[in-house]
PDB file of N, CA and C in Angstrom:
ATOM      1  N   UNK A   1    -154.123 235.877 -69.417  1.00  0.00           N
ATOM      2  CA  UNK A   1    -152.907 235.362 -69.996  1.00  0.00           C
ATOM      3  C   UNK A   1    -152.089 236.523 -70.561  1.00  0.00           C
ATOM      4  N   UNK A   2    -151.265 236.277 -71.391  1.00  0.00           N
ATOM      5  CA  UNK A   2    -150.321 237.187 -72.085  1.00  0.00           C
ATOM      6  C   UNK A   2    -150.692 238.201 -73.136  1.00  0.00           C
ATOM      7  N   UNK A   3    -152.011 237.561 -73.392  1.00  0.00           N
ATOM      8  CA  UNK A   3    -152.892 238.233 -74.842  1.00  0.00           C
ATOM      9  C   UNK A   3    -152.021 237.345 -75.955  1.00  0.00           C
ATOM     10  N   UNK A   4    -151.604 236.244 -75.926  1.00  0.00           N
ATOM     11  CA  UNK A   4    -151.170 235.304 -77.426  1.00  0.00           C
ATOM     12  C   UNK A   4    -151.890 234.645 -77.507  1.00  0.00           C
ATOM     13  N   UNK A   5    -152.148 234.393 -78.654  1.00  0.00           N
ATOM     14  CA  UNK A   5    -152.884 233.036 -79.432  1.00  0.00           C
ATOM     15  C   UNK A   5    -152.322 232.062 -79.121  1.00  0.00           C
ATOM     16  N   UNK A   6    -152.995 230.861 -78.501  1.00  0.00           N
ATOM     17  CA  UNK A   6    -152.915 229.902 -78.455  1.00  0.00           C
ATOM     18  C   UNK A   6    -153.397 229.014 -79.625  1.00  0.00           C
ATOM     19  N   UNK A   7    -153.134 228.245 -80.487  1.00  0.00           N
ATOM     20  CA  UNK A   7    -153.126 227.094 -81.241  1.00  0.00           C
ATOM     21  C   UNK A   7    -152.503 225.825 -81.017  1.00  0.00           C
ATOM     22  N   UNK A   8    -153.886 225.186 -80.892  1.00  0.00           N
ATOM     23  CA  UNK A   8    -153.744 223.455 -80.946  1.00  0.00           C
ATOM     24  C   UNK A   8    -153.912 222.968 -81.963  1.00  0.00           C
ATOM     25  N   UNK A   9    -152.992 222.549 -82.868  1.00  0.00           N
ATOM     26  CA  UNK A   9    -152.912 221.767 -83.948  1.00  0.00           C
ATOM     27  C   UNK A   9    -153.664 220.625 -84.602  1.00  0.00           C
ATOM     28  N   UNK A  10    -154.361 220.787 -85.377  1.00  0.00           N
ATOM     29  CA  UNK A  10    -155.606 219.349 -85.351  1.00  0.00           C
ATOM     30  C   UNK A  10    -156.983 219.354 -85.022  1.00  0.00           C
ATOM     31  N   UNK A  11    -156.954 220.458 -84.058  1.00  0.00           N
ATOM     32  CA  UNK A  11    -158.111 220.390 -82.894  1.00  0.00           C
ATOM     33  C   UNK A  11    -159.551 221.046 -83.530  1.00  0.00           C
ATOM     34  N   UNK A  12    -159.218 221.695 -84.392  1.00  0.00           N
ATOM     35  CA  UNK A  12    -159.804 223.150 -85.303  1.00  0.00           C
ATOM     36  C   UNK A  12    -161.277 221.859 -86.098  1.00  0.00           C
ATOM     37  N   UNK A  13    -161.147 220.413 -86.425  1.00  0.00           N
ATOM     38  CA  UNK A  13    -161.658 219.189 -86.322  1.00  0.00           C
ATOM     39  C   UNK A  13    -162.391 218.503 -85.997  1.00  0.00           C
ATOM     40  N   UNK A  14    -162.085 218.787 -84.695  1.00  0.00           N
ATOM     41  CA  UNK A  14    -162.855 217.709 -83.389  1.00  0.00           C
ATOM     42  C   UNK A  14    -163.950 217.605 -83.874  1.00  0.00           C
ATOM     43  N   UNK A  15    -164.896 219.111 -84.014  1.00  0.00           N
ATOM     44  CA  UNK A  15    -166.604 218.742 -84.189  1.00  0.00           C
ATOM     45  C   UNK A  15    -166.798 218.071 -85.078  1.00  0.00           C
ATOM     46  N   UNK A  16    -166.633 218.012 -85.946  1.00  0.00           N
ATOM     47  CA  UNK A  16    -166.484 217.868 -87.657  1.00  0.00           C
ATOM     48  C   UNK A  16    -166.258 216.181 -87.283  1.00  0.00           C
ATOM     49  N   UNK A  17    -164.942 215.874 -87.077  1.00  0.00           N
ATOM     50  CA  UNK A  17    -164.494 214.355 -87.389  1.00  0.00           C
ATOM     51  C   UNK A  17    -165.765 213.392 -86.039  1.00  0.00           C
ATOM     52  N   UNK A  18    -166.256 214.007 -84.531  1.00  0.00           N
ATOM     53  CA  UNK A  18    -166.619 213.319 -83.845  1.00  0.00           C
ATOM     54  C   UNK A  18    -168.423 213.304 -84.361  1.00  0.00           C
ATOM     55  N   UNK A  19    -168.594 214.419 -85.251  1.00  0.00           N
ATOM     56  CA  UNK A  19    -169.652 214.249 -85.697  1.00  0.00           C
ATOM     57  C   UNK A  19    -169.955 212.881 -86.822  1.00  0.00           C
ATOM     58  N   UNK A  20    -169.060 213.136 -87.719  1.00  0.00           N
ATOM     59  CA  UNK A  20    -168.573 211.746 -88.378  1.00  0.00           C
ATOM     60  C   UNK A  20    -168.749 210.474 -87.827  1.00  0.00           C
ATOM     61  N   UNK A  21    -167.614 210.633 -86.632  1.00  0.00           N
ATOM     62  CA  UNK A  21    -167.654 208.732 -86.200  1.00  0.00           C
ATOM     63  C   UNK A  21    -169.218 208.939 -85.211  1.00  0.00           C
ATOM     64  N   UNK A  22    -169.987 209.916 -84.536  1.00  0.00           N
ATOM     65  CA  UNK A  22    -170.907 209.176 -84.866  1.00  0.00           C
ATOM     66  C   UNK A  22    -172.103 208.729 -85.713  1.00  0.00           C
ATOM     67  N   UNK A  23    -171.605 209.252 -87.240  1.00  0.00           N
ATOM     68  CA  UNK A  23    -173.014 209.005 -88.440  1.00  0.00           C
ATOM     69  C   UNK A  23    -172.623 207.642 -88.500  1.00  0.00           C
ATOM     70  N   UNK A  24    -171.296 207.352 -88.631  1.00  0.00           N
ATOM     71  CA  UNK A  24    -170.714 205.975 -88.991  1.00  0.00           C
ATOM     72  C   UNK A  24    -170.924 204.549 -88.025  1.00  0.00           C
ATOM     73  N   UNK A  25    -171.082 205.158 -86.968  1.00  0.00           N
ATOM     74  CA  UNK A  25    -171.246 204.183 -85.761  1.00  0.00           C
ATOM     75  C   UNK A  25    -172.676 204.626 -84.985  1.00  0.00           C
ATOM     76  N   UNK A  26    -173.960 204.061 -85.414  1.00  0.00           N
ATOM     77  CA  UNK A  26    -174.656 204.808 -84.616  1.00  0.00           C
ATOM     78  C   UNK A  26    -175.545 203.865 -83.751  1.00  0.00           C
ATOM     79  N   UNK A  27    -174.388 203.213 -83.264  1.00  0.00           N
ATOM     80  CA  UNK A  27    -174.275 202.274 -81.489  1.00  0.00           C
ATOM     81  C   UNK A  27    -173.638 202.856 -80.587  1.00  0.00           C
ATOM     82  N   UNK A  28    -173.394 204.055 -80.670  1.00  0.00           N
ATOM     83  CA  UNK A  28    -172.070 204.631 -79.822  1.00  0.00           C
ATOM     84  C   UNK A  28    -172.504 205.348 -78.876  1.00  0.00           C
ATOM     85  N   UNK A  29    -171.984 204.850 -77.526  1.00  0.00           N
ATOM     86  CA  UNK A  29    -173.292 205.895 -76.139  1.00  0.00           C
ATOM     87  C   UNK A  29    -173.229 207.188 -76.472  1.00  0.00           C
ATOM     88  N   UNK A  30    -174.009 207.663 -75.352  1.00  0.00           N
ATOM     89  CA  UNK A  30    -174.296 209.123 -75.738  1.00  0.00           C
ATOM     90  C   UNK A  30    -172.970 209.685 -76.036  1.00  0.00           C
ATOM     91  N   UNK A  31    -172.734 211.183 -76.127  1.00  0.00           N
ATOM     92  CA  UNK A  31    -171.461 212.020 -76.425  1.00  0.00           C
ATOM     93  C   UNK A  31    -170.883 212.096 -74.745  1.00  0.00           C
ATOM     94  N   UNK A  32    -172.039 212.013 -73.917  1.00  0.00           N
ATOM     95  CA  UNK A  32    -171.406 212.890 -72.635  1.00  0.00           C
ATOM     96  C   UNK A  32    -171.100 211.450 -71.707  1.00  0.00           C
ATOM     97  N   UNK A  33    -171.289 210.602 -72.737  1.00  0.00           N
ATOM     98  CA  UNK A  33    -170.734 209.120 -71.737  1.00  0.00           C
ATOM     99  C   UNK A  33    -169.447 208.584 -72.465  1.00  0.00           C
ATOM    100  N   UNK A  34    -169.312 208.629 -73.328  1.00  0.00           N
ATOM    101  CA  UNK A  34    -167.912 208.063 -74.148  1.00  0.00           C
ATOM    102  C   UNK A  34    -167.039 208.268 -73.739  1.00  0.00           C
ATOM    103  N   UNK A  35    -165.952 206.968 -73.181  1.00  0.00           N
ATOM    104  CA  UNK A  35    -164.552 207.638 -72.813  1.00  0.00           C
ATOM    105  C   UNK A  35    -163.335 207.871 -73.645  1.00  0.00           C
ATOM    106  N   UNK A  36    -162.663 208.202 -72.927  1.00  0.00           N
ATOM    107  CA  UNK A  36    -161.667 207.995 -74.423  1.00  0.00           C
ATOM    108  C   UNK A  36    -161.329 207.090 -75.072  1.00  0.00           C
ATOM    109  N   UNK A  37    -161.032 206.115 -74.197  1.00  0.00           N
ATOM    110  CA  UNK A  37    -160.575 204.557 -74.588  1.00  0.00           C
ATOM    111  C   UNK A  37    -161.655 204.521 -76.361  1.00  0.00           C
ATOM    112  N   UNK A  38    -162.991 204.797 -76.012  1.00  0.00           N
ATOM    113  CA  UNK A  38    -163.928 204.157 -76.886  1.00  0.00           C
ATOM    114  C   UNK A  38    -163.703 204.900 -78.211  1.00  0.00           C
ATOM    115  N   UNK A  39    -163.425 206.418 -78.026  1.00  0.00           N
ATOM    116  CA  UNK A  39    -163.088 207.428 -79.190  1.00  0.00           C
ATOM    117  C   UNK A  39    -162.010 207.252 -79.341  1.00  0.00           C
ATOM    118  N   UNK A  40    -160.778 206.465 -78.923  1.00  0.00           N
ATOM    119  CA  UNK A  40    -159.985 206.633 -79.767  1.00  0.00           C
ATOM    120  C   UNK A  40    -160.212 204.866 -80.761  1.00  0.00           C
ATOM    121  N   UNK A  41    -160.996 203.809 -79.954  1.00  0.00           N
ATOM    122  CA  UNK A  41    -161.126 203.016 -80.683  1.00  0.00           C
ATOM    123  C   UNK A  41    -161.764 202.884 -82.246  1.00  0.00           C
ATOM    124  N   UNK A  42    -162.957 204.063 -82.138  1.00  0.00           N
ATOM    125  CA  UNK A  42    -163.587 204.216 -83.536  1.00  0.00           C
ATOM    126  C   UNK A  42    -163.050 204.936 -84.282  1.00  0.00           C
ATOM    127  N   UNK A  43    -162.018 205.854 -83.094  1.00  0.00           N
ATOM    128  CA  UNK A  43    -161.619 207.026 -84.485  1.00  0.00           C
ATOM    129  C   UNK A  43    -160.192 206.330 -85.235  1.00  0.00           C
ATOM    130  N   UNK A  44    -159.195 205.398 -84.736  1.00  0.00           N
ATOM    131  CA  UNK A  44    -158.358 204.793 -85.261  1.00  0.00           C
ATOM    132  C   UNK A  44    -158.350 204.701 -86.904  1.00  0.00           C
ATOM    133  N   UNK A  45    -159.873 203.863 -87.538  1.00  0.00           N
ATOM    134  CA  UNK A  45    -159.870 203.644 -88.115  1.00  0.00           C
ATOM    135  C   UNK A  45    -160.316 204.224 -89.263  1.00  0.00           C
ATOM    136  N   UNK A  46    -160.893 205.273 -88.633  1.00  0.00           N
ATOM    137  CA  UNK A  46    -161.421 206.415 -89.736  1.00  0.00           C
ATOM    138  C   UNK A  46    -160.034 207.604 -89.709  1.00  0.00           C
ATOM    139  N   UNK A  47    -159.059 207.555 -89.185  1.00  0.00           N
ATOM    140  CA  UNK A  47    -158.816 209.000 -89.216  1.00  0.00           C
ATOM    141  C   UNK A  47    -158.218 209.282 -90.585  1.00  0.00           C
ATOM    142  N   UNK A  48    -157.838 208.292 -91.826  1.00  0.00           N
ATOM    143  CA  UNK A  48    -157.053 208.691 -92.651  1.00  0.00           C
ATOM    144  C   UNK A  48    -158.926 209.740 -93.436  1.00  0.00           C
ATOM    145  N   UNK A  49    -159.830 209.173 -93.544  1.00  0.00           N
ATOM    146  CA  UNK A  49    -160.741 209.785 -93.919  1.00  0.00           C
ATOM    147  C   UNK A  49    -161.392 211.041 -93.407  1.00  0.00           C
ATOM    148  N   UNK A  50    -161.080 211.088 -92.058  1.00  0.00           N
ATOM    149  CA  UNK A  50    -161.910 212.048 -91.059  1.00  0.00           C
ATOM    150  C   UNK A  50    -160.670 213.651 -91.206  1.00  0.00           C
ATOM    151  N   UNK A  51    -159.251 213.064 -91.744  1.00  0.00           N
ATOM    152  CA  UNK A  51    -158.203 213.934 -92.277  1.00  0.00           C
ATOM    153  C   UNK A  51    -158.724 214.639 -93.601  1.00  0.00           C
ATOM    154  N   UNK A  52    -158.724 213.339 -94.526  1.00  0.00           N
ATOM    155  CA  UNK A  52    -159.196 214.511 -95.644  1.00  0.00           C
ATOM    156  C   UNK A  52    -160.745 214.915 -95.499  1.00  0.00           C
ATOM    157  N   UNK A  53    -161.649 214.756 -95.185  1.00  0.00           N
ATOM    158  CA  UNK A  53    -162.893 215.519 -95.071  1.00  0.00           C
ATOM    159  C   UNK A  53    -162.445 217.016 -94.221  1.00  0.00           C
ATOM    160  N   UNK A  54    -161.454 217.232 -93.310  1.00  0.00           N
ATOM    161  CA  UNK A  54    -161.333 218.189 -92.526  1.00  0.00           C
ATOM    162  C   UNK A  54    -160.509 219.176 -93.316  1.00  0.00           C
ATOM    163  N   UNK A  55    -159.501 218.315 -93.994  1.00  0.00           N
ATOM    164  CA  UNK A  55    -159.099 219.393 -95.245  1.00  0.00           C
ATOM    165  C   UNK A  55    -159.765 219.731 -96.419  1.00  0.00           C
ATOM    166  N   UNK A  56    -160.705 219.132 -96.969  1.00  0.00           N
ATOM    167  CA  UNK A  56    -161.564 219.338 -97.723  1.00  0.00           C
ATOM    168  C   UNK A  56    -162.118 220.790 -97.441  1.00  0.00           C
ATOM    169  N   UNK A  57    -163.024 220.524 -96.117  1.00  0.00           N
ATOM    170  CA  UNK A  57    -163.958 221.736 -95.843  1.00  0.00           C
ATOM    171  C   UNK A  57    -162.725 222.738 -95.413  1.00  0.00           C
ATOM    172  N   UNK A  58    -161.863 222.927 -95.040  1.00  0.00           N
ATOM    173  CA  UNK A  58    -160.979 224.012 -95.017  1.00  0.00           C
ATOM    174  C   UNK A  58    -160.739 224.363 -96.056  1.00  0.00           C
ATOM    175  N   UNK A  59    -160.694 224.017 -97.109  1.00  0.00           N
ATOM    176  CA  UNK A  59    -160.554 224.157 -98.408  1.00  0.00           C
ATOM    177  C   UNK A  59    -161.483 225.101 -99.038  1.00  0.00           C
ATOM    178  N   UNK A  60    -162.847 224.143 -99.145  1.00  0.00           N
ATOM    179  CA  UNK A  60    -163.995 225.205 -99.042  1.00  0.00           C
ATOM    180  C   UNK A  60    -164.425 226.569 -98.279  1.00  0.00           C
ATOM    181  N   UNK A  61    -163.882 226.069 -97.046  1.00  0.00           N
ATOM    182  CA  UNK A  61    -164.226 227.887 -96.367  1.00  0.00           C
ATOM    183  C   UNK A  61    -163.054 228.918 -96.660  1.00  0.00           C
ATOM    184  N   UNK A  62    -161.880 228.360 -97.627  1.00  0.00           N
ATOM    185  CA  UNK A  62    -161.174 229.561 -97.938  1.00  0.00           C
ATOM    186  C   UNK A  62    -161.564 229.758 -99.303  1.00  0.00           C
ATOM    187  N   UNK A  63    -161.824 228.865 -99.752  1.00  0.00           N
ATOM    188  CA  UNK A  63    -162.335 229.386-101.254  1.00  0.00           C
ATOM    189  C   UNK A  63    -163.387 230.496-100.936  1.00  0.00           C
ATOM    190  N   UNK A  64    -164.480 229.968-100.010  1.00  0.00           N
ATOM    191  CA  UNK A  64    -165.659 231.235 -99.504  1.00  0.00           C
ATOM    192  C   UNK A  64    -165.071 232.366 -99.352  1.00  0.00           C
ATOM    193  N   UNK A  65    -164.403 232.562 -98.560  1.00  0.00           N
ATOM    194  CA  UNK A  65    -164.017 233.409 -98.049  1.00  0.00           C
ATOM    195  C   UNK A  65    -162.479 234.625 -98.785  1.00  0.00           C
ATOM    196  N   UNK A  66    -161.973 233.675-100.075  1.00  0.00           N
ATOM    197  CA  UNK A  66    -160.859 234.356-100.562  1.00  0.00           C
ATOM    198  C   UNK A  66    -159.582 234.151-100.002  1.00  0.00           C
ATOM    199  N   UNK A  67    -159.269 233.005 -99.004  1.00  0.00           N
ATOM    200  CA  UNK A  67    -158.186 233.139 -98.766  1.00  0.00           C
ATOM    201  C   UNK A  67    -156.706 232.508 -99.136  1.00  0.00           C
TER     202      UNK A  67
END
């Protein structure tokens, strides 16, 4: 590529929030069978929570870290 950073907005998350919906839901097929349809059905309802837990720990790793 060009040598720029690419940033996807939100995405920095994913592990974090899909780890979540599945502690919360733990009927949910495997990871490598879920389609989207199904992740976006569980995550709908968590995301105002699965938001602040993701800012939370960003929070924490700059405090770690000083930033």
């Amino acid at each position: 590529m060009n040598g720029l950073k690419k940033t996807v907005h939100g995405a920095g998350g994913v592990n974090t929030q899909m780890t979540q919906i599945y502690i919360d839901y733990a009927s949910l097929p495997s990871i490598r069978e879920i389609t989207i349809d199904e992740i976006r059905f569980f995550y709908m309802p968590l995301i105002d929570g699965l938001i602040e837990l993701q800012q939370a720990r960003a929070k924490s790793k700059a405090g770690k870290y000083g930033k």
